[in-house]
PDB file of N, CA and C in Angstrom:
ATOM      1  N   UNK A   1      82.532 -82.205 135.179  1.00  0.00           N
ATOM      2  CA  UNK A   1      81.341 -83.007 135.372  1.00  0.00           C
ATOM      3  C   UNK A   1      80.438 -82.864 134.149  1.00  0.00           C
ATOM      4  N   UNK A   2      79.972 -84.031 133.503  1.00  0.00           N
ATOM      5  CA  UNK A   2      79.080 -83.890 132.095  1.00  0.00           C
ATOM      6  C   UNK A   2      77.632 -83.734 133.225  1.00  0.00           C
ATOM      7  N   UNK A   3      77.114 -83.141 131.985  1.00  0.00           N
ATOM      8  CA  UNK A   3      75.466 -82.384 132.207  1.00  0.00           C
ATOM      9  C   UNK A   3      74.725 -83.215 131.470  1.00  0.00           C
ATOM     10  N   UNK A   4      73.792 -84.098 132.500  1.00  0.00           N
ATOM     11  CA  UNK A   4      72.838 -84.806 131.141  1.00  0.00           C
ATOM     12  C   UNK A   4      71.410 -83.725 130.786  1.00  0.00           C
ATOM     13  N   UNK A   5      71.273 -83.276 129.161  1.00  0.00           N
ATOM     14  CA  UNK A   5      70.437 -82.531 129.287  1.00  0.00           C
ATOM     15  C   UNK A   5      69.171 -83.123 128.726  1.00  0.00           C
ATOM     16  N   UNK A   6      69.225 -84.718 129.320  1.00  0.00           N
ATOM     17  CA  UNK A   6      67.600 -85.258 129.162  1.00  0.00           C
ATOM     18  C   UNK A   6      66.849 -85.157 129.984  1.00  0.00           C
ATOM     19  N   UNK A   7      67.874 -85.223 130.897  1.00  0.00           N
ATOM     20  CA  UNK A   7      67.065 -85.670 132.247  1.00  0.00           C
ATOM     21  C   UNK A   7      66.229 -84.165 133.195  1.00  0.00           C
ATOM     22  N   UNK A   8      65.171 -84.377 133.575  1.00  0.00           N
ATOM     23  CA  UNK A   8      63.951 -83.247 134.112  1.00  0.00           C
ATOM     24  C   UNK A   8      65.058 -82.222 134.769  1.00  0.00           C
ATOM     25  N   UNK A   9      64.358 -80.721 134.397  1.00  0.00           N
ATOM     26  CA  UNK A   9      65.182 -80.100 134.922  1.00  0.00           C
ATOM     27  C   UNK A   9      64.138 -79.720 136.790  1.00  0.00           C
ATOM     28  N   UNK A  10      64.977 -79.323 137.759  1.00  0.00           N
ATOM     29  CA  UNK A  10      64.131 -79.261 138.707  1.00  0.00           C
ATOM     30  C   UNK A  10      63.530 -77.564 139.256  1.00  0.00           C
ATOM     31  N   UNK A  11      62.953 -76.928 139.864  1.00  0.00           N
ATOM     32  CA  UNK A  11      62.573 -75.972 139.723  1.00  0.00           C
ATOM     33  C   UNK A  11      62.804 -75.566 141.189  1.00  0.00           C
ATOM     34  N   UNK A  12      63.553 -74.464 141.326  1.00  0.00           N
ATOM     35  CA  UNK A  12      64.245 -73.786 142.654  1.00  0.00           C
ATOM     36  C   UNK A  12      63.214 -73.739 143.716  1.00  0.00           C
ATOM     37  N   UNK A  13      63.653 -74.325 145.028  1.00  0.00           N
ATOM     38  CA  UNK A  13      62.575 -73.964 146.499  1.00  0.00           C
ATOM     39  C   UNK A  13      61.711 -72.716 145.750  1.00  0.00           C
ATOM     40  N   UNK A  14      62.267 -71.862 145.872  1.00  0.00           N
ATOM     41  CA  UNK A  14      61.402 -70.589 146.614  1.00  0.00           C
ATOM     42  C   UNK A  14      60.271 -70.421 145.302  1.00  0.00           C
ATOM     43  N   UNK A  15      59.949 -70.917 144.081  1.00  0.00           N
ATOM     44  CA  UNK A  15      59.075 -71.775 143.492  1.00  0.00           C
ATOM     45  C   UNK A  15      57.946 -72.582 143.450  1.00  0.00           C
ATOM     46  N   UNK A  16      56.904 -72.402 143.798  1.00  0.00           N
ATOM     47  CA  UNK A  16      56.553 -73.679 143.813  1.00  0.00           C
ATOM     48  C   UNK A  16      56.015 -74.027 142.748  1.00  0.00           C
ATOM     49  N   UNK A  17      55.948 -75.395 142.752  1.00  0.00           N
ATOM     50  CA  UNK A  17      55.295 -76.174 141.874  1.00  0.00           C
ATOM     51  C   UNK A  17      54.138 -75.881 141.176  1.00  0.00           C
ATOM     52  N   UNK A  18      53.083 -76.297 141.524  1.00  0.00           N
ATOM     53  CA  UNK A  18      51.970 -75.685 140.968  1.00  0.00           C
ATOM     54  C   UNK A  18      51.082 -74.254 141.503  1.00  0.00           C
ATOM     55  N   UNK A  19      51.615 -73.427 140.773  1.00  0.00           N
ATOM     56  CA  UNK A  19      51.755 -72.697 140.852  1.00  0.00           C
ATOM     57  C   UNK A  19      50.597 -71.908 140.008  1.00  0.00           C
ATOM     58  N   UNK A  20      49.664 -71.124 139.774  1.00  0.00           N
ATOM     59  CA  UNK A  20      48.526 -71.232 139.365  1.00  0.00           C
ATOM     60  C   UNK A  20      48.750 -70.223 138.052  1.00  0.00           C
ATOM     61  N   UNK A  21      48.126 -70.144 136.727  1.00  0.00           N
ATOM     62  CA  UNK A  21      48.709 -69.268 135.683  1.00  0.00           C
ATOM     63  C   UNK A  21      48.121 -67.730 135.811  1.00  0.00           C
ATOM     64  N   UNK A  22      47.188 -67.373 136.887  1.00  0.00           N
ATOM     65  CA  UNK A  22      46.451 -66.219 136.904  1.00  0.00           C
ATOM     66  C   UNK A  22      48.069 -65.366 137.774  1.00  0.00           C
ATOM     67  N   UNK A  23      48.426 -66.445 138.655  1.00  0.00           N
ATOM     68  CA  UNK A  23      49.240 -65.773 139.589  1.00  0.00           C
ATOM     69  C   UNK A  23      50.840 -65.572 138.833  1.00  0.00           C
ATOM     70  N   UNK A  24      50.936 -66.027 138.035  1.00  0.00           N
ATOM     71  CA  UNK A  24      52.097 -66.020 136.935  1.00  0.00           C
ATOM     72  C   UNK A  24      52.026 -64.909 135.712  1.00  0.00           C
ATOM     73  N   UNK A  25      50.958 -64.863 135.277  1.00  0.00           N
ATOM     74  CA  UNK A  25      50.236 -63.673 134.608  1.00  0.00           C
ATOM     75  C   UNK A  25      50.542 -62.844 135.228  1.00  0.00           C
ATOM     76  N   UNK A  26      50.004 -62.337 136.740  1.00  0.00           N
ATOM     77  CA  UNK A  26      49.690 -61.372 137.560  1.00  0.00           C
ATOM     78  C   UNK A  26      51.679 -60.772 138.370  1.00  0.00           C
ATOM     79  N   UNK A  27      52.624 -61.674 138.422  1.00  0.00           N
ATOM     80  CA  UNK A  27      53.908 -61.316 138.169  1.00  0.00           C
ATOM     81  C   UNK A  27      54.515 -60.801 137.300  1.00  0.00           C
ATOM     82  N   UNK A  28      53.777 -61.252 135.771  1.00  0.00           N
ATOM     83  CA  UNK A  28      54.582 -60.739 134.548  1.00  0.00           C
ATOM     84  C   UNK A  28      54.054 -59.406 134.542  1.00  0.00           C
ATOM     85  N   UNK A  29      52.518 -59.152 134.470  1.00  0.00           N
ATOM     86  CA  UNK A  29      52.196 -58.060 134.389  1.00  0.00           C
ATOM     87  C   UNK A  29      52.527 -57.181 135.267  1.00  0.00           C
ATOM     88  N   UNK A  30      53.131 -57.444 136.442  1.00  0.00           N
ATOM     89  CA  UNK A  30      53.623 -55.853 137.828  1.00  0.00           C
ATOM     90  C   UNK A  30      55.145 -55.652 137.136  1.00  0.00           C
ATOM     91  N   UNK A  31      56.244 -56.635 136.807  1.00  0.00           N
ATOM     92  CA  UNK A  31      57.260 -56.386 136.692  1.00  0.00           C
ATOM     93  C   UNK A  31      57.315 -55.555 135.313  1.00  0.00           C
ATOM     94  N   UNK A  32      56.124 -56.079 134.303  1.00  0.00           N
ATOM     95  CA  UNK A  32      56.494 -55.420 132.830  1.00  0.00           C
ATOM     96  C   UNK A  32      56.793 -53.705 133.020  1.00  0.00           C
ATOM     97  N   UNK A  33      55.500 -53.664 134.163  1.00  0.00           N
ATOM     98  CA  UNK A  33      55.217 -52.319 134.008  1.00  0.00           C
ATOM     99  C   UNK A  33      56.319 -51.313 135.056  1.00  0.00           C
ATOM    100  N   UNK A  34      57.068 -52.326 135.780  1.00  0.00           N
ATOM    101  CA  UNK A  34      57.903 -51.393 136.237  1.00  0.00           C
ATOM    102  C   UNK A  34      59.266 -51.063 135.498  1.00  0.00           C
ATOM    103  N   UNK A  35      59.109 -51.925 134.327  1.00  0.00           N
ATOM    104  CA  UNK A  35      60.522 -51.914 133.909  1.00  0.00           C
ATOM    105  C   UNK A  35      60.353 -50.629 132.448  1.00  0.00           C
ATOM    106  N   UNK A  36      59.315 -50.118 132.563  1.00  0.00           N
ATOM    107  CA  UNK A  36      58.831 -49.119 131.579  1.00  0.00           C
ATOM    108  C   UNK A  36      59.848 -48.135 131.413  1.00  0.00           C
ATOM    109  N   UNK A  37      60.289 -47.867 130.176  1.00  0.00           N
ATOM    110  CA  UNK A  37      61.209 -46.620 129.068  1.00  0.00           C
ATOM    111  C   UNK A  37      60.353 -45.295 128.584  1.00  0.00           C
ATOM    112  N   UNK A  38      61.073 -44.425 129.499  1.00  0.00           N
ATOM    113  CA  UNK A  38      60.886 -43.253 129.174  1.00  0.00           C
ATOM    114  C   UNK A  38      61.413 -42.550 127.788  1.00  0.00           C
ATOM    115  N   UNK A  39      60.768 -42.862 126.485  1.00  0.00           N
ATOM    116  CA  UNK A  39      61.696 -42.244 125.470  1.00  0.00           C
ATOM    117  C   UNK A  39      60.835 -41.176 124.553  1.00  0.00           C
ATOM    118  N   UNK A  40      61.887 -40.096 124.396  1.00  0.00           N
ATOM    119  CA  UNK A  40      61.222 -39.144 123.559  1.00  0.00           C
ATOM    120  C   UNK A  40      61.258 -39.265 122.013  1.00  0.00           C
ATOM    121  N   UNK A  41      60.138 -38.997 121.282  1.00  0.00           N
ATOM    122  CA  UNK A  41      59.993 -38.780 120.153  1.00  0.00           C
ATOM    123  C   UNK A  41      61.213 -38.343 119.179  1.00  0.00           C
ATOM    124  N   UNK A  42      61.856 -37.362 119.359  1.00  0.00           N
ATOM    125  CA  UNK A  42      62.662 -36.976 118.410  1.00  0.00           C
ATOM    126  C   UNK A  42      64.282 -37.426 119.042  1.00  0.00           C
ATOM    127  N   UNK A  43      64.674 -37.800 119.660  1.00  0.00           N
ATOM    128  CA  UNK A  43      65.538 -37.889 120.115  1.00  0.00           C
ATOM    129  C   UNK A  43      66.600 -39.005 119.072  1.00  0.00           C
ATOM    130  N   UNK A  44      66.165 -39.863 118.648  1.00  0.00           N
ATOM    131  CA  UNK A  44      67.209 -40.851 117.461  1.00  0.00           C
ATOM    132  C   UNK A  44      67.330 -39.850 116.113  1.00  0.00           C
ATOM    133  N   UNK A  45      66.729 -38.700 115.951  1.00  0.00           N
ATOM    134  CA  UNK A  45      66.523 -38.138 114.574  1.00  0.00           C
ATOM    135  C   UNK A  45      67.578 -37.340 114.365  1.00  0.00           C
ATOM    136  N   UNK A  46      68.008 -36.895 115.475  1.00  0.00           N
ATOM    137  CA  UNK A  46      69.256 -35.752 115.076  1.00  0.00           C
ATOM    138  C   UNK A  46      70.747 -35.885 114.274  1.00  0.00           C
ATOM    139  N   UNK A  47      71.198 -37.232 114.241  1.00  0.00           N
ATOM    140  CA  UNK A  47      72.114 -37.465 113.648  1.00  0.00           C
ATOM    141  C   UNK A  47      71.517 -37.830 112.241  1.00  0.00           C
ATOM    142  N   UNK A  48      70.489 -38.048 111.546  1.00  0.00           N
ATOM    143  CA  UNK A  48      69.961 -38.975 110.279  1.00  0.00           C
ATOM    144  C   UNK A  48      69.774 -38.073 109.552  1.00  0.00           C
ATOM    145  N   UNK A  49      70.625 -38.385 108.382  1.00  0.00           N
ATOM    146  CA  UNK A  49      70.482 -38.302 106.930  1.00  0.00           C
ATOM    147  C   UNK A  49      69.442 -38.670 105.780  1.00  0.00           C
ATOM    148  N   UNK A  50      69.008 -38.049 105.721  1.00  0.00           N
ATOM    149  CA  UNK A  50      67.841 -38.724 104.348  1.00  0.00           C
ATOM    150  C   UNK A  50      68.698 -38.749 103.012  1.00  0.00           C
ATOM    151  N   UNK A  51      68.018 -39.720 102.317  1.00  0.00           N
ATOM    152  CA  UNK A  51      69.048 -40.300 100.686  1.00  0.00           C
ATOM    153  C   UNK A  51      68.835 -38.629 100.406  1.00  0.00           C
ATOM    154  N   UNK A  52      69.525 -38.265  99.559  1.00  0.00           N
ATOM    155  CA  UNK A  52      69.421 -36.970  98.611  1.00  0.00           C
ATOM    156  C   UNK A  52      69.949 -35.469  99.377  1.00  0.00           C
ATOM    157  N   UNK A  53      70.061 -35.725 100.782  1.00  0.00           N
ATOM    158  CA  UNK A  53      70.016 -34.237 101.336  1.00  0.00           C
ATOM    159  C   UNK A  53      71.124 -33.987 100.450  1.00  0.00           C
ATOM    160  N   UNK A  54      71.404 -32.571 100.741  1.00  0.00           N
ATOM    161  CA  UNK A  54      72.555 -32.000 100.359  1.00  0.00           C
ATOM    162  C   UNK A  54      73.527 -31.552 101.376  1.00  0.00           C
ATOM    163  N   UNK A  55      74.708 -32.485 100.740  1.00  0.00           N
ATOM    164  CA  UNK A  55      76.116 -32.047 101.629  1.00  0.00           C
ATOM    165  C   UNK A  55      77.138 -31.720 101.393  1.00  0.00           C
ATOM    166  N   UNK A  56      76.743 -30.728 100.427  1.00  0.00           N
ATOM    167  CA  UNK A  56      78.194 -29.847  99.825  1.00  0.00           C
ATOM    168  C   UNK A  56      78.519 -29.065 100.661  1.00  0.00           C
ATOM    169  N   UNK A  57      78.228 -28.509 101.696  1.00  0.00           N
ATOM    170  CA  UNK A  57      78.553 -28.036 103.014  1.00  0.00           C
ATOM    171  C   UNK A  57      79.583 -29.062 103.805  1.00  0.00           C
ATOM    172  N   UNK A  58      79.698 -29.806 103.426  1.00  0.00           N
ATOM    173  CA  UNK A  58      80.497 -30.830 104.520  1.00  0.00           C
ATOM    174  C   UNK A  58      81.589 -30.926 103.665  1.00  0.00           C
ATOM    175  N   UNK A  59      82.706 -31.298 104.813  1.00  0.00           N
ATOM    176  CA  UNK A  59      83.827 -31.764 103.997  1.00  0.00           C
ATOM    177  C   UNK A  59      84.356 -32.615 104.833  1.00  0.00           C
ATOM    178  N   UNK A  60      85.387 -33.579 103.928  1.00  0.00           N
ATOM    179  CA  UNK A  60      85.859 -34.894 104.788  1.00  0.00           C
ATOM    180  C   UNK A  60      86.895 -35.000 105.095  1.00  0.00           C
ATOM    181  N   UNK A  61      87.159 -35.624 105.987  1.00  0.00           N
ATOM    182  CA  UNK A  61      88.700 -35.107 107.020  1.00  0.00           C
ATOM    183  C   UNK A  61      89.247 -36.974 106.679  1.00  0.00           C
ATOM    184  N   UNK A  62      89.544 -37.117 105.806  1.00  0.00           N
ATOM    185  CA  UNK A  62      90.152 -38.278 105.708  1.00  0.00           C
ATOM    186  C   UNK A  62      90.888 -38.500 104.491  1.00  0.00           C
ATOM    187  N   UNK A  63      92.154 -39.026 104.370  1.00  0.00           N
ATOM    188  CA  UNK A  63      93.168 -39.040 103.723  1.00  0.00           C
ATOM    189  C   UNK A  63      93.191 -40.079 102.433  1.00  0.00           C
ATOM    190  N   UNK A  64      92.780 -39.774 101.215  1.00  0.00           N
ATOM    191  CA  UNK A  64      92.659 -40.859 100.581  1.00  0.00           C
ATOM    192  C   UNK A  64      94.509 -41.335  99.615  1.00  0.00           C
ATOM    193  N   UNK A  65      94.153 -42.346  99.698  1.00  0.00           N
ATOM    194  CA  UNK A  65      95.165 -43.500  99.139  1.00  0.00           C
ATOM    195  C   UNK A  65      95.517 -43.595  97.968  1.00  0.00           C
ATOM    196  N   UNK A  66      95.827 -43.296  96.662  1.00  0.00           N
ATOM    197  CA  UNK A  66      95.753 -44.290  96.027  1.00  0.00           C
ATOM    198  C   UNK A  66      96.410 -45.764  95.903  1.00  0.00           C
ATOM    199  N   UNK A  67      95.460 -47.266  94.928  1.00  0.00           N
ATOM    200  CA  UNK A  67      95.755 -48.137  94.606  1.00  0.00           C
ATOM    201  C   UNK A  67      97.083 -47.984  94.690  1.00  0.00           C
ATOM    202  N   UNK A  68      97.413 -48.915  95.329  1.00  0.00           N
ATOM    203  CA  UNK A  68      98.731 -49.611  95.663  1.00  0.00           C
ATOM    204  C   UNK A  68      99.244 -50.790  94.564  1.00  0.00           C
ATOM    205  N   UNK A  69     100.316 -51.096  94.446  1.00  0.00           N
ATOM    206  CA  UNK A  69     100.983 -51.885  93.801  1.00  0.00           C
ATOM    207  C   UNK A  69     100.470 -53.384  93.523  1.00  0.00           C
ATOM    208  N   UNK A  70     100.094 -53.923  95.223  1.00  0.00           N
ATOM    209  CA  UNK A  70      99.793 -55.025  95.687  1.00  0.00           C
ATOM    210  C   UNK A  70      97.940 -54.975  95.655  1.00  0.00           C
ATOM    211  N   UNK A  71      97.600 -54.016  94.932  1.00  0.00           N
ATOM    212  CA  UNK A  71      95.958 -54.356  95.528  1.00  0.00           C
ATOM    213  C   UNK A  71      95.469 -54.208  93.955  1.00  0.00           C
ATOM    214  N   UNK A  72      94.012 -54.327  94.107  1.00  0.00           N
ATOM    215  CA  UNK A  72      93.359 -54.280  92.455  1.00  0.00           C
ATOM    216  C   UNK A  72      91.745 -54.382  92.765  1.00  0.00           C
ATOM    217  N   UNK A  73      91.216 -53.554  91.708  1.00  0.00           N
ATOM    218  CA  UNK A  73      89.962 -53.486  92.159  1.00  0.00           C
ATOM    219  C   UNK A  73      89.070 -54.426  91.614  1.00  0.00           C
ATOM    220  N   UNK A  74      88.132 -55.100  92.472  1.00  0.00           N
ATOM    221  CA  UNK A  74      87.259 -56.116  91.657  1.00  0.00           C
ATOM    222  C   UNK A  74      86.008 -55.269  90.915  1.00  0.00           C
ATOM    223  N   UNK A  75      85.847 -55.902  89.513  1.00  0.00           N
ATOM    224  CA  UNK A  75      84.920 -55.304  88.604  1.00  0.00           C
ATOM    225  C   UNK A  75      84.049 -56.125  88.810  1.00  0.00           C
ATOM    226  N   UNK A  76      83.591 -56.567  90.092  1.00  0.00           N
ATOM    227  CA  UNK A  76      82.272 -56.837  90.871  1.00  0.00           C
ATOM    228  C   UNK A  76      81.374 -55.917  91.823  1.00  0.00           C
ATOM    229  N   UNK A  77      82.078 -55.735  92.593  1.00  0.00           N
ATOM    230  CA  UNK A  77      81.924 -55.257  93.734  1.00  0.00           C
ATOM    231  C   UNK A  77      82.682 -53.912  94.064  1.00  0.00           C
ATOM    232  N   UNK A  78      83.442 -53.796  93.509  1.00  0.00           N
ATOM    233  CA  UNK A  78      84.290 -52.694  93.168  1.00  0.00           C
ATOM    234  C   UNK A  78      85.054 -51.839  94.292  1.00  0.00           C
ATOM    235  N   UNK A  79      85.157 -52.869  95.354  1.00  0.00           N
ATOM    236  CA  UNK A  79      86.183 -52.644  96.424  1.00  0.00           C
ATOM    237  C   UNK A  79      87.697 -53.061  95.804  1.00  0.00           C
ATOM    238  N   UNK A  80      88.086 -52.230  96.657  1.00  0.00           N
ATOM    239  CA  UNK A  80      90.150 -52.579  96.081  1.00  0.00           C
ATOM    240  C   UNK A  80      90.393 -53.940  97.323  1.00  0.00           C
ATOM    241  N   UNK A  81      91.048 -54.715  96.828  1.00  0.00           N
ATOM    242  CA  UNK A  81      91.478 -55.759  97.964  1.00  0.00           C
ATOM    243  C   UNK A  81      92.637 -55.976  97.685  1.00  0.00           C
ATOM    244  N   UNK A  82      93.765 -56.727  98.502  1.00  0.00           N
ATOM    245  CA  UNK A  82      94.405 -57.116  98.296  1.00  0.00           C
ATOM    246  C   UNK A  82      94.932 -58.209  97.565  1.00  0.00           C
ATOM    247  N   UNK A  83      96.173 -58.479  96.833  1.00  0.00           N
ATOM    248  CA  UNK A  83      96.259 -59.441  95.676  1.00  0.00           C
ATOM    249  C   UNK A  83      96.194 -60.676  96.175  1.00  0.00           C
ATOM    250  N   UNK A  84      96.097 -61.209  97.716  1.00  0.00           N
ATOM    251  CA  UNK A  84      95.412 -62.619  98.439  1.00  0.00           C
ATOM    252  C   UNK A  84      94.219 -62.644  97.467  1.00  0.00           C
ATOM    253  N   UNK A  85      93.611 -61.927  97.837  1.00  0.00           N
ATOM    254  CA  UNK A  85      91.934 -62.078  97.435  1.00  0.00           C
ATOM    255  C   UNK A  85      91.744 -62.191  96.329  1.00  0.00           C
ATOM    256  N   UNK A  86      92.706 -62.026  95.220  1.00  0.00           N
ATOM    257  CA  UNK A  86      92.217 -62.257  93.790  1.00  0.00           C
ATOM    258  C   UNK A  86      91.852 -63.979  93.274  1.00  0.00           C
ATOM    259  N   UNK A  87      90.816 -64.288  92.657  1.00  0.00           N
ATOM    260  CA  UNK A  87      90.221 -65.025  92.621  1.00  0.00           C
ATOM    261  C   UNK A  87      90.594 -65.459  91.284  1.00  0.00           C
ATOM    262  N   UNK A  88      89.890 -64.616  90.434  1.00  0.00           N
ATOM    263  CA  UNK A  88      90.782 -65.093  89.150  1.00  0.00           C
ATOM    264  C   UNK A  88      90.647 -63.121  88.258  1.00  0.00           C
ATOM    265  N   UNK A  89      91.178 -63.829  87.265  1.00  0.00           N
ATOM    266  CA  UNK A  89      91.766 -62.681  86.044  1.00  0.00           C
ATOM    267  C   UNK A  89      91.288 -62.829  84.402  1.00  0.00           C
ATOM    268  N   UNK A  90      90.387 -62.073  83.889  1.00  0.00           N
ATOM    269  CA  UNK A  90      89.489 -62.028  82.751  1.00  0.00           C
ATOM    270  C   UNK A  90      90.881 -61.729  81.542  1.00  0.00           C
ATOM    271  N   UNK A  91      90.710 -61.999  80.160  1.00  0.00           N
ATOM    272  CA  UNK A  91      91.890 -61.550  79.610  1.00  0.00           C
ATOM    273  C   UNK A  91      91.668 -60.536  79.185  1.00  0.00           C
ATOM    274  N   UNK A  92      90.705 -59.834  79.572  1.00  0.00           N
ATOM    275  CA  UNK A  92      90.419 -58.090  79.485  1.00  0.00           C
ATOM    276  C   UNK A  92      91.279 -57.476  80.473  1.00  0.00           C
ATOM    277  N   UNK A  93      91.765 -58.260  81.301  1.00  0.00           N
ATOM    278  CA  UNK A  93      92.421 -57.138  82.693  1.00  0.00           C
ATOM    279  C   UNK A  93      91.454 -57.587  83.701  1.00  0.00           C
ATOM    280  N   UNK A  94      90.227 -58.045  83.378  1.00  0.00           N
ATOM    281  CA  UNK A  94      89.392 -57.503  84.411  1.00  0.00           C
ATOM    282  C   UNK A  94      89.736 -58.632  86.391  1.00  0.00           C
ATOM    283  N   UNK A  95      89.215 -58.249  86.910  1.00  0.00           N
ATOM    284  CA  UNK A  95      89.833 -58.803  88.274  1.00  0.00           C
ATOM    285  C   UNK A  95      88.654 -59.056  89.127  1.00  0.00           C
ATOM    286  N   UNK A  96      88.850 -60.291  89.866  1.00  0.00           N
ATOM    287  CA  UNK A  96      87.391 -60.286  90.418  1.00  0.00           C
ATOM    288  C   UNK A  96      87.907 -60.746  92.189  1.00  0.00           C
ATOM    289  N   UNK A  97      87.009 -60.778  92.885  1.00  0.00           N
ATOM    290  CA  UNK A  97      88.038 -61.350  94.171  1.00  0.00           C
ATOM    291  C   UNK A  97      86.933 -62.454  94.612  1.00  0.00           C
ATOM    292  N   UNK A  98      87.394 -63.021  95.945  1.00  0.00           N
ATOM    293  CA  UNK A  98      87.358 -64.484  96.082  1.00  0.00           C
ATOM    294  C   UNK A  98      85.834 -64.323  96.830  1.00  0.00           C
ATOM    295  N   UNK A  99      85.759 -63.162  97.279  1.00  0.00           N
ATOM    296  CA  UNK A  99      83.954 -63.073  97.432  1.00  0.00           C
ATOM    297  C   UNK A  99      83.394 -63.168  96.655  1.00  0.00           C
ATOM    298  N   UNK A 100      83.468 -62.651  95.311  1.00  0.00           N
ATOM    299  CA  UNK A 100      81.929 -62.438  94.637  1.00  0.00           C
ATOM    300  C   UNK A 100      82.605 -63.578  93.342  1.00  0.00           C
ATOM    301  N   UNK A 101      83.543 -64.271  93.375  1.00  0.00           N
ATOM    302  CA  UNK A 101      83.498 -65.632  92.486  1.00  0.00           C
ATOM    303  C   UNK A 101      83.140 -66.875  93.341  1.00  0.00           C
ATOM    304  N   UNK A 102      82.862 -66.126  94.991  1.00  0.00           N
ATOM    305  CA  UNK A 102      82.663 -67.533  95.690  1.00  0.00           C
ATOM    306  C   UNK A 102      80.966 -68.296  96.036  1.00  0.00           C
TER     307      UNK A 102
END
Protein backbone atom coordinates (compact mmCIF):
# COMPACT_ATOMS: atom_id res chain seq x y z
CA UNK A 1 0.00 0.00 0.00
CA UNK A 2 1.70 3.55 -1.06
CA UNK A 3 1.73 6.22 1.81
CA UNK A 4 0.71 9.62 0.66
CA UNK A 5 3.00 11.82 2.74
CA UNK A 6 1.01 15.10 1.85
CA UNK A 7 -1.81 14.42 3.10
CA UNK A 8 -2.58 15.67 7.21
CA UNK A 9 -1.23 13.38 9.45
CA UNK A 10 -4.02 12.50 12.20
CA UNK A 11 -3.31 12.51 15.91
CA UNK A 12 -4.12 9.24 18.11
CA UNK A 13 -7.64 9.16 20.38
CA UNK A 14 -6.09 9.18 23.60
CA UNK A 15 -4.70 12.81 22.40
CA UNK A 16 -6.52 15.41 22.20
CA UNK A 17 -6.60 18.00 20.00
CA UNK A 18 -6.26 21.11 21.51
CA UNK A 19 -4.54 20.50 23.89
CA UNK A 20 -3.16 23.50 25.87
CA UNK A 21 0.93 24.30 25.74
CA UNK A 22 1.20 24.89 29.67
CA UNK A 23 -0.16 21.25 29.90
CA UNK A 24 2.41 19.93 27.26
CA UNK A 25 5.23 21.83 28.95
CA UNK A 26 4.03 20.45 32.25
CA UNK A 27 4.40 16.52 30.63
CA UNK A 28 7.78 17.26 29.23
CA UNK A 29 8.93 18.64 32.34
CA UNK A 30 7.67 15.37 34.88
CA UNK A 31 9.01 12.83 32.32
CA UNK A 32 12.51 14.80 31.77
CA UNK A 33 13.04 14.55 35.28
CA UNK A 34 12.29 11.05 35.73
CA UNK A 35 14.40 9.88 33.13
CA UNK A 36 17.50 11.51 35.08
CA UNK A 37 21.39 9.77 34.87
CA UNK A 38 23.12 9.06 37.69
CA UNK A 39 26.83 9.59 36.52
CA UNK A 40 30.01 9.90 38.34
CA UNK A 41 32.71 12.26 37.73
CA UNK A 42 35.65 10.15 37.17
CA UNK A 43 34.34 7.22 35.88
CA UNK A 44 35.15 7.69 31.67
CA UNK A 45 38.86 8.70 32.86
CA UNK A 46 40.33 5.45 33.69
CA UNK A 47 41.09 4.04 30.44
CA UNK A 48 42.53 7.72 28.80
CA UNK A 49 45.71 8.45 27.65
CA UNK A 50 47.03 11.92 27.42
CA UNK A 51 49.34 12.82 24.07
CA UNK A 52 52.94 12.40 25.61
CA UNK A 53 52.39 10.00 28.64
CA UNK A 54 54.93 7.56 28.81
CA UNK A 55 54.59 3.97 27.69
CA UNK A 56 57.69 2.28 27.69
CA UNK A 57 56.20 0.15 30.30
CA UNK A 58 53.81 -1.36 27.88
CA UNK A 59 54.38 -3.77 25.41
CA UNK A 60 52.39 -4.97 22.38
CA UNK A 61 51.04 -8.29 21.87
CA UNK A 62 50.62 -8.12 18.17
CA UNK A 63 52.39 -9.71 15.35
CA UNK A 64 53.80 -7.46 12.82
CA UNK A 65 53.99 -8.30 9.00
CA UNK A 66 56.17 -7.31 6.78
CA UNK A 67 55.17 -5.65 3.17
CA UNK A 68 54.09 -8.24 1.12
CA UNK A 69 54.76 -8.79 -2.48
CA UNK A 70 51.26 -7.65 -3.58
CA UNK A 71 50.99 -4.44 -1.38
CA UNK A 72 53.00 -0.95 -1.45
CA UNK A 73 53.00 1.89 0.60
CA UNK A 74 51.40 5.19 -0.44
CA UNK A 75 53.85 8.24 -0.04
CA UNK A 76 50.64 10.04 0.94
CA UNK A 77 49.15 8.72 3.56
CA UNK A 78 51.50 6.18 4.23
CA UNK A 79 49.29 3.19 4.80
CA UNK A 80 50.39 -0.13 2.90
CA UNK A 81 47.36 -1.16 0.62
CA UNK A 82 46.92 -3.45 -1.64
CA UNK A 83 48.10 -3.33 -5.42
CA UNK A 84 43.93 -2.83 -6.33
CA UNK A 85 44.35 0.45 -4.75
CA UNK A 86 47.24 1.75 -6.58
CA UNK A 87 46.24 4.74 -8.33
CA UNK A 88 49.11 5.69 -10.12
CA UNK A 89 53.15 5.43 -10.02
CA UNK A 90 55.72 8.57 -9.88
CA UNK A 91 58.99 7.64 -11.95
CA UNK A 92 60.73 7.99 -8.63
CA UNK A 93 59.08 4.67 -7.43
CA UNK A 94 56.89 6.70 -5.59
CA UNK A 95 53.14 5.10 -5.16
CA UNK A 96 50.10 6.76 -4.28
CA UNK A 97 46.61 4.96 -3.80
CA UNK A 98 43.18 5.65 -5.12
CA UNK A 99 42.21 7.65 -1.88
CA UNK A 100 44.41 10.37 -1.66
CA UNK A 101 44.67 10.80 -5.79
CA UNK A 102 40.87 10.74 -5.52
Amino acid sequence: MATDYDEPRVKPEDQPANESLEAIQAQRSASSQTAQIDVEDGEGAEGFELPGADLSHEELLIQVVPQQEDEFTCMSCFLVHHRSQLARETKKGDKYCRECEG
